[in-house]
Protein backbone atom coordinates (compact mmCIF):
# COMPACT_ATOMS: atom_id res chain seq x y z
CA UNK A 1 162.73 -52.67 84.87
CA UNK A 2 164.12 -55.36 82.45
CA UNK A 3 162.46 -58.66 82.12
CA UNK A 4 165.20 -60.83 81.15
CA UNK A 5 163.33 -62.85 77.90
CA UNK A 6 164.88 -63.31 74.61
CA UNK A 7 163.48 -62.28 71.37
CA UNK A 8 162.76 -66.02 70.57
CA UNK A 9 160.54 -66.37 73.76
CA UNK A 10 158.68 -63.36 72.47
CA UNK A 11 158.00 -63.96 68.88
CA UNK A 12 155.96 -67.22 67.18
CA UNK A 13 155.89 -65.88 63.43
CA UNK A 14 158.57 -64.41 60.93
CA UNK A 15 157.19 -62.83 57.75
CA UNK A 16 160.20 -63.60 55.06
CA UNK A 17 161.79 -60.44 53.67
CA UNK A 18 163.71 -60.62 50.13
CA UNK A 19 167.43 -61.74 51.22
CA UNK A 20 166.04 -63.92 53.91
CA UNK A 21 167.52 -67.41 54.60
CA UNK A 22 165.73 -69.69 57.14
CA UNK A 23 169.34 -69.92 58.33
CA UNK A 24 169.50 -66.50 58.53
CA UNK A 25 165.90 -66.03 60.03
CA UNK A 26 166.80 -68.45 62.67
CA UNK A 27 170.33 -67.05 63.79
CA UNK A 28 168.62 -63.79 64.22
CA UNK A 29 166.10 -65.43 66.57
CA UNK A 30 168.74 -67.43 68.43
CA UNK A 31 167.05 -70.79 67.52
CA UNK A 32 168.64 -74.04 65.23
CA UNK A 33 168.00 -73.60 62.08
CA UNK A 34 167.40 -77.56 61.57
CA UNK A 35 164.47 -76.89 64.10
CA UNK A 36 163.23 -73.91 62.35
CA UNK A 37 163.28 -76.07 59.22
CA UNK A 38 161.74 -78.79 61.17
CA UNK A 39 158.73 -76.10 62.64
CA UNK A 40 158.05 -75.46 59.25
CA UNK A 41 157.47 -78.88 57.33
CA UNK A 42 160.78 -77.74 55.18
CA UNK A 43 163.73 -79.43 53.69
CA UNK A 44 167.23 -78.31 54.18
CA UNK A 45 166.90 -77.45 49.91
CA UNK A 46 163.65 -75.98 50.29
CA UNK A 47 162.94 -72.37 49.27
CA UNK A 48 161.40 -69.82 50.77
CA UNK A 49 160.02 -66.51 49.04
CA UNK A 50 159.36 -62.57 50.60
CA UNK A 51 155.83 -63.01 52.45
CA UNK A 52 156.02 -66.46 53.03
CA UNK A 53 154.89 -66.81 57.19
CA UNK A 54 157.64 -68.58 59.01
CA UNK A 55 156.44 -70.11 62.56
CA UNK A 56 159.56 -69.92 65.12
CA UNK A 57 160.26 -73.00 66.57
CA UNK A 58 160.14 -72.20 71.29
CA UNK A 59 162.13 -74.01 73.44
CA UNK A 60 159.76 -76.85 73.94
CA UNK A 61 160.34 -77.75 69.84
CA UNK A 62 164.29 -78.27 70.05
CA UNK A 63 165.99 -81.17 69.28
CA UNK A 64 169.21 -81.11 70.29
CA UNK A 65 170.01 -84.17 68.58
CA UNK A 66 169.10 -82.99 65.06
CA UNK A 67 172.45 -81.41 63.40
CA UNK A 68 172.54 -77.90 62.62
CA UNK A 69 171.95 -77.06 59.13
């Protein structure tokens, strides 16, 4: 049986890997990446660096009104 969730709905945390955009990180989860920015207290310049602990930004967290980055 298939439960129809996406990956998104499943995960809450993102461990960066070297290579890793937060753009990146959140087209792979199917979420904005101004909210996954937004989740995580970080600037559209900001950096982020291989361990670094991302939280994924659910449903409930989206702003649609906040352009994508």
């Amino acid at each position: 049986m298939t439960i129809g969730i996406s990956v998104a709905e499943v995960a809450t945390k993102y461990e960066v890997n070297v290579g890793d955009t937060a753009c990146g990180i959140a087209e792979r989860y199917k979420v904005p990446c101004s909210q996954l920015l937004k989740r995580n207290n970080l600037g559209s310049n900001a950096l982020i660096y291989p361990g670094q602990i991302l939280q994924l930004p659910d449903a409930s967290d989206w702003n649609y009104s906040m352009p994508c980055q």
